[in-house]
C-alpha atoms as a PDB file:
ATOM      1  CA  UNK A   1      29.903   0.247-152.130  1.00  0.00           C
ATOM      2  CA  UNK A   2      32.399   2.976-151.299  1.00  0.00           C
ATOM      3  CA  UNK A   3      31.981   4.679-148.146  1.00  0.00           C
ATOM      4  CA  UNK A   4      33.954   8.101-147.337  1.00  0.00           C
ATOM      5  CA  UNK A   5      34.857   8.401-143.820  1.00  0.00           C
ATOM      6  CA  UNK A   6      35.880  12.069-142.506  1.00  0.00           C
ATOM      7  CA  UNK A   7      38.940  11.655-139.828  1.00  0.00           C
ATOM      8  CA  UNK A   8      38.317  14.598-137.272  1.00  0.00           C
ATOM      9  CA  UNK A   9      40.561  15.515-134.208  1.00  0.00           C
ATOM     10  CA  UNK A  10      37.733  17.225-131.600  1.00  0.00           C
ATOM     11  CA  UNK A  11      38.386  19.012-128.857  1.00  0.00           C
ATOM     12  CA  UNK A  12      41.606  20.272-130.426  1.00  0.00           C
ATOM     13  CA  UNK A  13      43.800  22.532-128.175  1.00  0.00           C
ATOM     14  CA  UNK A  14      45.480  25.372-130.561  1.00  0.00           C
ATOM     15  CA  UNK A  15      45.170  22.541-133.661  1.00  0.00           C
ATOM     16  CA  UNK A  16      46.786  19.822-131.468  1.00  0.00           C
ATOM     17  CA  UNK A  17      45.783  17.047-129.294  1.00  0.00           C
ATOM     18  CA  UNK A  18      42.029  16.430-129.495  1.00  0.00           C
ATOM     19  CA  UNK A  19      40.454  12.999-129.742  1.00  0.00           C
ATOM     20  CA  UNK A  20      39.771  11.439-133.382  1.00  0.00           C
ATOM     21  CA  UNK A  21      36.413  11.008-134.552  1.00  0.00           C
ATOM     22  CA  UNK A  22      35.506   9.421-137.918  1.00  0.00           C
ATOM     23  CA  UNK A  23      31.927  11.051-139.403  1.00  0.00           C
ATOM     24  CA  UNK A  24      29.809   9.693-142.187  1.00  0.00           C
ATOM     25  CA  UNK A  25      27.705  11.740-143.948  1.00  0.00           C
ATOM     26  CA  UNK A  26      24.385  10.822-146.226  1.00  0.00           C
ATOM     27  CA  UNK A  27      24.504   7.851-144.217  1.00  0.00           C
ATOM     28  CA  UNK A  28      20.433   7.174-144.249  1.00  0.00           C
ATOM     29  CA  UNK A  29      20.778   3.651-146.469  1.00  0.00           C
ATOM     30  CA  UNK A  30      23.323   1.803-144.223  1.00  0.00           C
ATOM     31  CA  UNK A  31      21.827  -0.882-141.588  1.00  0.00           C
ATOM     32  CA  UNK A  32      23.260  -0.603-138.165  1.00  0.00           C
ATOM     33  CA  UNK A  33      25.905  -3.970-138.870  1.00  0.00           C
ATOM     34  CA  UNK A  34      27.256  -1.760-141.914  1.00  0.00           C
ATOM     35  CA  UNK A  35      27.399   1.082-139.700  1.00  0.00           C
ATOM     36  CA  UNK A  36      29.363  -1.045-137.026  1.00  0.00           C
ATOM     37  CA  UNK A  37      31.875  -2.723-139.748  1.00  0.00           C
ATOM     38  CA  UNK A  38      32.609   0.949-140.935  1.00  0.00           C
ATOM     39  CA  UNK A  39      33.392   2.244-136.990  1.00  0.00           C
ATOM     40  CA  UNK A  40      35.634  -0.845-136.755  1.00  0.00           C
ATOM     41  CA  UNK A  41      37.224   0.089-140.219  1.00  0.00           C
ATOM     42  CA  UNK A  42      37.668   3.654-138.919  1.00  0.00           C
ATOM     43  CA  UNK A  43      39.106   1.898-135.385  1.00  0.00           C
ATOM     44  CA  UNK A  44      38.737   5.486-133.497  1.00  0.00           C
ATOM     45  CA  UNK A  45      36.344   5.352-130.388  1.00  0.00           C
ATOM     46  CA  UNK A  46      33.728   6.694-132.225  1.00  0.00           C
ATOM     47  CA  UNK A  47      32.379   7.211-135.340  1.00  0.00           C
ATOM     48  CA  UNK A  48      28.773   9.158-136.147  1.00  0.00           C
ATOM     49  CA  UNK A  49      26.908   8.652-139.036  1.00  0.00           C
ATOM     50  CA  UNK A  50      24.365  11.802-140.224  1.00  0.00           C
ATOM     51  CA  UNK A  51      21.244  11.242-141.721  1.00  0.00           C
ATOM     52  CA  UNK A  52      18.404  13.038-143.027  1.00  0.00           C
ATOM     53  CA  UNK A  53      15.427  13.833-140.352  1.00  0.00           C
ATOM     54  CA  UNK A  54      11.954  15.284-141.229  1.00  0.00           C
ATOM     55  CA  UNK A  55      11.816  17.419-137.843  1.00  0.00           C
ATOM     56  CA  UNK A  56      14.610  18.502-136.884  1.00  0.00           C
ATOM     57  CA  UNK A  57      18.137  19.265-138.850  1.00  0.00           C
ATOM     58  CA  UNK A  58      20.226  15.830-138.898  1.00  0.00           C
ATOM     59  CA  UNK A  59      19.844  12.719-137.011  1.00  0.00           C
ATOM     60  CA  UNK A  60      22.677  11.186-135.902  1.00  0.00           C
ATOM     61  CA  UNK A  61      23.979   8.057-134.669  1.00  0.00           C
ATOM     62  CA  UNK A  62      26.718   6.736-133.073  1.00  0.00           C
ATOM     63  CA  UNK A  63      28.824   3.442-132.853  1.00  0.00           C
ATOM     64  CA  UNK A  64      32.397   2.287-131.511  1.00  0.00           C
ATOM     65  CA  UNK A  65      34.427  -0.354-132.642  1.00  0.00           C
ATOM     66  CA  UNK A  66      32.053  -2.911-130.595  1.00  0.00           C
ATOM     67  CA  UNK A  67      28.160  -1.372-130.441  1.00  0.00           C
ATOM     68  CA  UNK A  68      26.161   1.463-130.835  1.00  0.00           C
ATOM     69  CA  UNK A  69      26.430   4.107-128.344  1.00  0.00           C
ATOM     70  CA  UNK A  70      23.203   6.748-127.157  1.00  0.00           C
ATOM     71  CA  UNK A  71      25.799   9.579-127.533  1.00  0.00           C
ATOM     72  CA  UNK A  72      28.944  10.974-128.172  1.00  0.00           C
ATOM     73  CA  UNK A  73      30.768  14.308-127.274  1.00  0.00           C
ATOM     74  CA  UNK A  74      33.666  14.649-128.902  1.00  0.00           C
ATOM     75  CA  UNK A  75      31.808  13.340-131.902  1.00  0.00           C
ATOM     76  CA  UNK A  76      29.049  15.542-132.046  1.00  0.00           C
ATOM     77  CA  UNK A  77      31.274  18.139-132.556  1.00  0.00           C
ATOM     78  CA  UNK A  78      33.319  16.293-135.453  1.00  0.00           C
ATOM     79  CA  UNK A  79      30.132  16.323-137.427  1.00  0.00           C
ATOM     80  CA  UNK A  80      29.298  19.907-137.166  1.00  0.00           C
ATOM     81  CA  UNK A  81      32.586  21.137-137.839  1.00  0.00           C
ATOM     82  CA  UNK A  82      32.732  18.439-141.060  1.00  0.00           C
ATOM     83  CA  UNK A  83      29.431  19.897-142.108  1.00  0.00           C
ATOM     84  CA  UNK A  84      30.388  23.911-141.432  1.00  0.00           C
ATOM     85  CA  UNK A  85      34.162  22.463-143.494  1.00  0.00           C
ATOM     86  CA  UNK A  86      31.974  20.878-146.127  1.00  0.00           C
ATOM     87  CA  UNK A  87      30.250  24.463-146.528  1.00  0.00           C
ATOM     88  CA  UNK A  88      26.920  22.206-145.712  1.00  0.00           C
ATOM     89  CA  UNK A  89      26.100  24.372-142.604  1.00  0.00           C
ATOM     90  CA  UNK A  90      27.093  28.044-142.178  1.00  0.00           C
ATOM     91  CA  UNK A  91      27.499  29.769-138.249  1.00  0.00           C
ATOM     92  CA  UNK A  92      24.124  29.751-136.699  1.00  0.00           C
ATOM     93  CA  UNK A  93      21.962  27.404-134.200  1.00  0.00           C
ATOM     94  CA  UNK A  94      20.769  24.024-135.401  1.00  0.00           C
ATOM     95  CA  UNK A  95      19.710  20.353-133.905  1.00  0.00           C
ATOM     96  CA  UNK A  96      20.286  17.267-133.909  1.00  0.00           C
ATOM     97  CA  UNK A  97      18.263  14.017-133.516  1.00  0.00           C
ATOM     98  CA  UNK A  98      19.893  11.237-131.115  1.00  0.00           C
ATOM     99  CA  UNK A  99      19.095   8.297-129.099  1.00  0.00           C
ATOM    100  CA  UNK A 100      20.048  11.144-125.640  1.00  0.00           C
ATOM    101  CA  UNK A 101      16.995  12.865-127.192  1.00  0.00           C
ATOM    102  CA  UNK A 102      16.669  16.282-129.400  1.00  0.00           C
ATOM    103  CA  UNK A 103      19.822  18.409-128.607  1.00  0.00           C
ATOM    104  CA  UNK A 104      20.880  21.925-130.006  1.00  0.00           C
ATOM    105  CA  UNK A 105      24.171  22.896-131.401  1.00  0.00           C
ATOM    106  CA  UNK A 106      25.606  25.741-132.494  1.00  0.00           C
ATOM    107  CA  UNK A 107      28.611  27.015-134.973  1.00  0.00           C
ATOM    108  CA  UNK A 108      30.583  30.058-134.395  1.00  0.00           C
ATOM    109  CA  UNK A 109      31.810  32.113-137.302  1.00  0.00           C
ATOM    110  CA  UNK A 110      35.345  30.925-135.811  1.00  0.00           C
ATOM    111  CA  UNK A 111      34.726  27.246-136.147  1.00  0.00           C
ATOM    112  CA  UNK A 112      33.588  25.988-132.649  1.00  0.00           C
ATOM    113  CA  UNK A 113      31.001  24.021-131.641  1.00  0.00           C
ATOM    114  CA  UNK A 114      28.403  24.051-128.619  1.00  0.00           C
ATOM    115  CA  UNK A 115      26.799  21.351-127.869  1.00  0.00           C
ATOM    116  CA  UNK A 116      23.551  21.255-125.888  1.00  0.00           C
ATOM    117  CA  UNK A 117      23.585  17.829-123.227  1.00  0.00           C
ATOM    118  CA  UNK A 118      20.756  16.289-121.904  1.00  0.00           C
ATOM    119  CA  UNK A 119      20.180  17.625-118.347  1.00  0.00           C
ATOM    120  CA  UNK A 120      21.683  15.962-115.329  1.00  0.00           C
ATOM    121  CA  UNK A 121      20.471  12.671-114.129  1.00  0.00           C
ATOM    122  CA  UNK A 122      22.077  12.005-110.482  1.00  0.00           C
ATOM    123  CA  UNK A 123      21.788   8.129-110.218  1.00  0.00           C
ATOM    124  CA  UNK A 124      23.383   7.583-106.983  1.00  0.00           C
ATOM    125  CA  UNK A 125      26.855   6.825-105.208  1.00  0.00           C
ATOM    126  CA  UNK A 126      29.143   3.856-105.125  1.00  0.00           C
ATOM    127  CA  UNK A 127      32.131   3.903-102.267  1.00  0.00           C
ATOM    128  CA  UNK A 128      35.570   4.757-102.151  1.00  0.00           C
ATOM    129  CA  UNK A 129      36.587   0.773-101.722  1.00  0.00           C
ATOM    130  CA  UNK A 130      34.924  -0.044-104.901  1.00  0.00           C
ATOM    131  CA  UNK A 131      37.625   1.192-106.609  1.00  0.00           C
ATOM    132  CA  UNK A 132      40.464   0.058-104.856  1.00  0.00           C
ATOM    133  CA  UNK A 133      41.437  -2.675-107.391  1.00  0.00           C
ATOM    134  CA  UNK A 134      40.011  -1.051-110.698  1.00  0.00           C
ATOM    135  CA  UNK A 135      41.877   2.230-110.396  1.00  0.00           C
ATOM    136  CA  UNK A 136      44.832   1.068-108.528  1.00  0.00           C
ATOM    137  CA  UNK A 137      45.144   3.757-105.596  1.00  0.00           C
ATOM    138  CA  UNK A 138      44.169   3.410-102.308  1.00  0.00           C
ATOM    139  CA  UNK A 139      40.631   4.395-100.285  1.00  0.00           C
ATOM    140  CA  UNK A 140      42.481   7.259 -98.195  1.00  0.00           C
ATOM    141  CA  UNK A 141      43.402   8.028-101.487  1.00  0.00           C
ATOM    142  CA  UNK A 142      40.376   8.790-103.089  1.00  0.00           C
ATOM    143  CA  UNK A 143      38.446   9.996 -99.445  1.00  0.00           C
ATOM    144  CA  UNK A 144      41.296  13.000 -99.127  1.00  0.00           C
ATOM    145  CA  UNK A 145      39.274  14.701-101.633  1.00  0.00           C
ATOM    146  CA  UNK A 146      35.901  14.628 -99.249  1.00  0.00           C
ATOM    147  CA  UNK A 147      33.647  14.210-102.668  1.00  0.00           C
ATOM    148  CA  UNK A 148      31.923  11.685-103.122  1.00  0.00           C
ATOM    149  CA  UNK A 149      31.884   9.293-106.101  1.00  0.00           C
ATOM    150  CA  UNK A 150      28.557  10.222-108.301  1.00  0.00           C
ATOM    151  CA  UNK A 151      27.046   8.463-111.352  1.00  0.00           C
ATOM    152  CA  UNK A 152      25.989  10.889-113.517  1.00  0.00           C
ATOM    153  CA  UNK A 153      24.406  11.109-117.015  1.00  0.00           C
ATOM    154  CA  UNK A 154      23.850  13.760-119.747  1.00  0.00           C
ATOM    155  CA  UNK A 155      23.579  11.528-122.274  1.00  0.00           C
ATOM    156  CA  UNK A 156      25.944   8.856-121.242  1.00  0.00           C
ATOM    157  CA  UNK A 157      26.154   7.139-117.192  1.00  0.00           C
ATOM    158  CA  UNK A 158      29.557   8.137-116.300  1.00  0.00           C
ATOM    159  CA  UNK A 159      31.048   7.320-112.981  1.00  0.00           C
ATOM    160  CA  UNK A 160      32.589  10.438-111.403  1.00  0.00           C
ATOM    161  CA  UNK A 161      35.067  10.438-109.242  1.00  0.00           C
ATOM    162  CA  UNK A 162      37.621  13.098-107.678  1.00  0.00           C
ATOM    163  CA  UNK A 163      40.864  12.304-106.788  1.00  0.00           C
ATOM    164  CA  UNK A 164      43.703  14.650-105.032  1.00  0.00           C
ATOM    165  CA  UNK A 165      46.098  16.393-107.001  1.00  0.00           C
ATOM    166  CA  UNK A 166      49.142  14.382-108.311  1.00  0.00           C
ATOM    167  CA  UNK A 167      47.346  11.536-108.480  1.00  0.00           C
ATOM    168  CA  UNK A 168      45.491  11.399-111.610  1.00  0.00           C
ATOM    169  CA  UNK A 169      48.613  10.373-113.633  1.00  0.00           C
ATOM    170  CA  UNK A 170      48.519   7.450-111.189  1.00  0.00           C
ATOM    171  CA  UNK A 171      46.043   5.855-112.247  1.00  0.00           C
ATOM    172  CA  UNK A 172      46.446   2.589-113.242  1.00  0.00           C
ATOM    173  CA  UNK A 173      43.207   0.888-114.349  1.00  0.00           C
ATOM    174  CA  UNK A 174      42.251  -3.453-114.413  1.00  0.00           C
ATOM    175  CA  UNK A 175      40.267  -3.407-117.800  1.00  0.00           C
ATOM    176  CA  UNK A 176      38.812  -6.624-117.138  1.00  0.00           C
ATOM    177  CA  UNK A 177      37.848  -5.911-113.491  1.00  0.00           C
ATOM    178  CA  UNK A 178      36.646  -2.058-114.618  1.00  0.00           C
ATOM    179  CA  UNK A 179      34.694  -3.778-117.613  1.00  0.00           C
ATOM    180  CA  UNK A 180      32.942  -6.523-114.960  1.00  0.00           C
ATOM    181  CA  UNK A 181      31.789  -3.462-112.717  1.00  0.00           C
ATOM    182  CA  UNK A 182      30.905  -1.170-115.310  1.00  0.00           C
ATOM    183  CA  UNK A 183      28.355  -3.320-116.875  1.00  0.00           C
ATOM    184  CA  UNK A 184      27.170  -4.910-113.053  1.00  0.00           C
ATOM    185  CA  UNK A 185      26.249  -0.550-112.678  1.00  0.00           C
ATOM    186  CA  UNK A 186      25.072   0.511-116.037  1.00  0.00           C
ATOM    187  CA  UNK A 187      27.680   2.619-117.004  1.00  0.00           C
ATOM    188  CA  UNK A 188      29.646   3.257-119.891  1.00  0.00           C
ATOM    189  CA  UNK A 189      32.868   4.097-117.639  1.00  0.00           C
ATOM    190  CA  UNK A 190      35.092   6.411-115.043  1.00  0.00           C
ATOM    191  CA  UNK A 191      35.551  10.067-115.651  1.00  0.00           C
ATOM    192  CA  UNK A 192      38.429  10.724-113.104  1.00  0.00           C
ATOM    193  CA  UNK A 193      39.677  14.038-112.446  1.00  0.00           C
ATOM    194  CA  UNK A 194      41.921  16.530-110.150  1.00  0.00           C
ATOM    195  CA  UNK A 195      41.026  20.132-109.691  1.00  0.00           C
ATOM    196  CA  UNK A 196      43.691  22.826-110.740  1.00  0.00           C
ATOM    197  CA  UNK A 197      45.096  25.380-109.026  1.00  0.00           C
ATOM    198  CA  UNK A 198      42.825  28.665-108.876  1.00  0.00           C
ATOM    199  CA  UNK A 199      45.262  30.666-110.610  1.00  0.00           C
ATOM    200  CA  UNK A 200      45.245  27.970-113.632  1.00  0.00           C
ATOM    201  CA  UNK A 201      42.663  28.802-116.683  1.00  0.00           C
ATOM    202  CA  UNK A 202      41.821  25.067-116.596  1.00  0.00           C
ATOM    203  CA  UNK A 203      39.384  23.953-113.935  1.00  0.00           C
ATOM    204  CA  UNK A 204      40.270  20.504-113.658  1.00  0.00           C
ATOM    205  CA  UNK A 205      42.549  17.835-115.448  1.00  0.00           C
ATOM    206  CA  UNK A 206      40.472  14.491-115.963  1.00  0.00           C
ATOM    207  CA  UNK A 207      41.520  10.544-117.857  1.00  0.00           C
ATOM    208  CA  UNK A 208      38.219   8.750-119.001  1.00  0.00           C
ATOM    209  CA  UNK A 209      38.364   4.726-118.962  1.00  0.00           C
ATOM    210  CA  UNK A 210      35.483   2.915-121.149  1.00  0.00           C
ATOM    211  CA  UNK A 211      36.667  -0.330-121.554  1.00  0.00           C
ATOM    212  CA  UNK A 212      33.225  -1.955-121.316  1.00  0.00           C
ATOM    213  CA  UNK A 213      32.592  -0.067-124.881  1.00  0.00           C
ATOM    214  CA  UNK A 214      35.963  -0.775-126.591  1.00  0.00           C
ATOM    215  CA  UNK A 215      37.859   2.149-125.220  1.00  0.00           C
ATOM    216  CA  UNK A 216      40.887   1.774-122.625  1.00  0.00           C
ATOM    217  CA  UNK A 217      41.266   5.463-122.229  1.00  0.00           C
ATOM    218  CA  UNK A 218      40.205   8.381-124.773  1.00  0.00           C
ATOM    219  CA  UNK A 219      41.665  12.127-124.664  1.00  0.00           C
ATOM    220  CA  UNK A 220      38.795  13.951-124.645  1.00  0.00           C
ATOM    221  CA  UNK A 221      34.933  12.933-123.741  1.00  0.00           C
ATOM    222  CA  UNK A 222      32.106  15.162-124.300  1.00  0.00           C
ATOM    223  CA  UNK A 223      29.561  13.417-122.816  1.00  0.00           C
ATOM    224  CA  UNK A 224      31.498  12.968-119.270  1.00  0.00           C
ATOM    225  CA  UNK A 225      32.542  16.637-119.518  1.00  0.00           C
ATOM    226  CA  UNK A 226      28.883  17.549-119.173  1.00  0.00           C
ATOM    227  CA  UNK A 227      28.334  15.315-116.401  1.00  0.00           C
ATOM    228  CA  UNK A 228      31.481  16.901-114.715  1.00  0.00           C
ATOM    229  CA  UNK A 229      30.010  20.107-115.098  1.00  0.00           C
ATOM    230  CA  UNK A 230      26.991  19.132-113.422  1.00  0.00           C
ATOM    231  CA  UNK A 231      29.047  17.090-110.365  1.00  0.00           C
ATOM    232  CA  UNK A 232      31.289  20.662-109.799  1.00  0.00           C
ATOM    233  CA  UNK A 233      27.890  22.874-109.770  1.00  0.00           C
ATOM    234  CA  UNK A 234      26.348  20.574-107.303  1.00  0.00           C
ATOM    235  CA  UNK A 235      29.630  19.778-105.141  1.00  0.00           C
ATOM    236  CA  UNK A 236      32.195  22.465-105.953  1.00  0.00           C
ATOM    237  CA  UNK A 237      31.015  25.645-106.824  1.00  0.00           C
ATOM    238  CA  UNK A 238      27.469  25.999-105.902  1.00  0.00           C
ATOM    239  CA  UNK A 239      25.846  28.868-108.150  1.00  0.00           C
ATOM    240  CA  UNK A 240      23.633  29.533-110.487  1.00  0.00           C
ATOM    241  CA  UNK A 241      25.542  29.980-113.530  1.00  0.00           C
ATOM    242  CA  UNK A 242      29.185  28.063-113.965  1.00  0.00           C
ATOM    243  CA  UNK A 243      31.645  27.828-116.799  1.00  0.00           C
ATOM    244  CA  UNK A 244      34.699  25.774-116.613  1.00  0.00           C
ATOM    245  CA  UNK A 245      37.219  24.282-119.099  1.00  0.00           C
ATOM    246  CA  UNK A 246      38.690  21.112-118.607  1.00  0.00           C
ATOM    247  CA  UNK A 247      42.093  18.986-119.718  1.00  0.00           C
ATOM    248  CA  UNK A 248      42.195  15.876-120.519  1.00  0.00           C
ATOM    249  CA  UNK A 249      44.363  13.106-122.638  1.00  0.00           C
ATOM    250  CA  UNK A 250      47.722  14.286-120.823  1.00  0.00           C
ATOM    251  CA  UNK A 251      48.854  11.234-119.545  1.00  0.00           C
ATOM    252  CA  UNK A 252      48.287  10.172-123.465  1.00  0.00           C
ATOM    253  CA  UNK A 253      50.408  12.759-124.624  1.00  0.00           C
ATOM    254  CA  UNK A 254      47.082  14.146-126.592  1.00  0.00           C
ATOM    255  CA  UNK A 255      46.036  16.683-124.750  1.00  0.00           C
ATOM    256  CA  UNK A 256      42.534  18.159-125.350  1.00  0.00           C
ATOM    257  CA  UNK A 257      40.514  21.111-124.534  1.00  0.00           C
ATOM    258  CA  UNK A 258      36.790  21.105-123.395  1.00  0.00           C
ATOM    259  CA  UNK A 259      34.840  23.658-122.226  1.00  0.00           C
ATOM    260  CA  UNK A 260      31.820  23.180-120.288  1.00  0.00           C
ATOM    261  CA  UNK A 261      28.767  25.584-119.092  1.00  0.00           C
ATOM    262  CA  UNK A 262      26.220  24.613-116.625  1.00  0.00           C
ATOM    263  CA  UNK A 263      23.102  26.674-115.853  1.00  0.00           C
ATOM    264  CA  UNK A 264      20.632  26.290-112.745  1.00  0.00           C
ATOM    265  CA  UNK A 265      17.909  28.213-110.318  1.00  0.00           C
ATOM    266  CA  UNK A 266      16.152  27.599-107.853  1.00  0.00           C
ATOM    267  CA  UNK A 267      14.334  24.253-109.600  1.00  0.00           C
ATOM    268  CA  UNK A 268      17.560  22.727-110.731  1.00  0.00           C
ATOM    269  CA  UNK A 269      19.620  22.758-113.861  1.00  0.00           C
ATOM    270  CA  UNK A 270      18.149  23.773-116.816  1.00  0.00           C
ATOM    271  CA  UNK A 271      20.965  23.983-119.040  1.00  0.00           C
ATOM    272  CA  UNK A 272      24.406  22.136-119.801  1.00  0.00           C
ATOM    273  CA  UNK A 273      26.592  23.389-122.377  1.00  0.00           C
ATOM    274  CA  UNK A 274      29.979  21.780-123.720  1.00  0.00           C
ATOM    275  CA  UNK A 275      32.024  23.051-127.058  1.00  0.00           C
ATOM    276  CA  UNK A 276      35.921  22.860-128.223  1.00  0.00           C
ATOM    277  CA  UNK A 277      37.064  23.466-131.866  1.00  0.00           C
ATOM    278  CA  UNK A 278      38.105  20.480-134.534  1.00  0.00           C
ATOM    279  CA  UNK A 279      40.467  19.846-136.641  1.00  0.00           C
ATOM    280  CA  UNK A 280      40.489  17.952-139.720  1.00  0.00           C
ATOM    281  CA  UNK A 281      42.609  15.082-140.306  1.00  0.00           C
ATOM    282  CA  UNK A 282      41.641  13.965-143.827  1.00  0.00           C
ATOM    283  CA  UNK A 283      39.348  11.310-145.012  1.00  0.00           C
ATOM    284  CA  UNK A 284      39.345   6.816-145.435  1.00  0.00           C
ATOM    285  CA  UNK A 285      37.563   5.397-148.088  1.00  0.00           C
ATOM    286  CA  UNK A 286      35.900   2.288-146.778  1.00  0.00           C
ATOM    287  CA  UNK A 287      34.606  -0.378-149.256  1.00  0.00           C
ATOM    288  CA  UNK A 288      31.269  -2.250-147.417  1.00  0.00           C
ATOM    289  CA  UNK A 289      28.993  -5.376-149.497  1.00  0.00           C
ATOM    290  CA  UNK A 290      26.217  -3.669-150.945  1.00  0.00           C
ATOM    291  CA  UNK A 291      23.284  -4.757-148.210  1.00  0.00           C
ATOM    292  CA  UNK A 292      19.924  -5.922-148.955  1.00  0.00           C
ATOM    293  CA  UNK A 293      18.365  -3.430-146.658  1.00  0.00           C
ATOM    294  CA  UNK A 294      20.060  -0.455-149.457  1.00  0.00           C
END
């Protein structure tokens, strides 16, 4: 059996950068170990496989080189751009189905793609020693900010933490040690940023580490972005409606462009928002067993 595999840069900034996403579409008869021999044939961080769903407009799924993942960002919006490419979808408002729960997305007529997150989960704080040995800088380092170190979710735990600027190319993560902690917390990893200047259009530059999930660093995270979002509203700038954009994948010499919207009142957030454009790379062929299961 011949599988087709799209190759999709997301988060793209003017066409370049981005962070590659592989997408699989009709993908309702593969098991989840042909799904996970296809993401390790694809060998990006993620790959997302669409399927048919009775309710809602697509379900999708998503798996890295090592395991299946709740959700994905960056390749969320691969498969609605492949599917607007593909002339499957036109511009309009649509869902998907994932294991983060029911979540809207919509196409512009220009190509980009909005996700809806799941709202903000606060799950507590860790300290400034923690990371000491996992990121490589220093705890005066890290409590010059004065922000504290959150774990956050909109679909994925992310551990976020500030640090001041000039440092975040600094960074120097232990993958084994990170890995060790990460699962200890139940995370997936550290979304790491440094605010910009105020006259910059970017809000903040950021690195994401996942090495508990097969993924070192990546140049652009979707997921994280939304939890970002929600750690500035509630830390940085306190209001009701925010919309920042965010950099990341520099220090990869990829980088990426993510823009992020978080709505609140007076009972909390009730709406998280993150979109960037795509652009496609081309397309693997990927021959799989035939299963038993098909």
């Amino acid at each position: 059996m011949t599988i087709t595999a799209f190759l999709v840069n997301s988060f793209t900034a003017e066409g370049a950068g981005g962070n590659p996403a592989g997408v699989v579409l009709n993908a309702d008869n593969l098991s989840d170990t042909e799904k996970l021999k296809i993401a390790k044939e694809v060998g990006f961080s993620e790959t997302a496989f669409v399927e048919q769903d009775h309710e809602v407009d697509f379900a999708v799924s998503f798996f890295t080189t090592t395991e299946e993942v709740d959700f994905c960002g960056h390749a969320t919006l691969a498969v609605f751009a492949t599917l607007y490419d593909q002339g499957i979808l036109n511009a309009g408002n649509y869902t998907q189905r994932t294991k983060a729960g029911l979540l809207g997305v919509t196409i512009a007529e220009d190509g980009q793609i909005t996700m809806e997150q799941a709202l903000p989960n606060y799950l507590g704080n860790l300290a400034y020693g923690d990371f000491v040995n996992l990121l490589g800088l220093c705890e005066t380092t890290f409590a010059e900010t004065g922000l504290p170190i959150d774990v956050i979710t909109t679909g994925l735990p992310d551990i976020i933490i500030a640090v001041p600027n000039g440092y975040l190319d600094k960074i120097n993560i232990d993958e084994v040690a990170l890995s060790e902690f990460c699962q200890q917390h139940n995370v997936i990893g550290v979304h790491a940023f440094e605010l910009c200047e105020e006259q910059s259009e970017l809000t903040a530059s950021c690195r994401n580490f996942a090495p508990l999930v097969g993924i070192p660093e990546e140049s652009a995270t979707g997921s994280a972005s939304g939890a970002l979002a929600c750690y500035l509203s509630k830390h940085v700038f306190v209001q009701q409606e925010n919309h920042f954009k965010f950099e990341q994948g520099r220090a990869m010499g990829c980088s990426s462009h993510i823009s992020a919207s978080v709505y609140s009142n007076e009972q909390g957030v009730y709406k998280v928002l993150v979109g960037g454009y795509a652009t496609h790379l081309g397309t693997q062929d990927i021959v799989i067993p035939i299963s038993n299961n098909t």
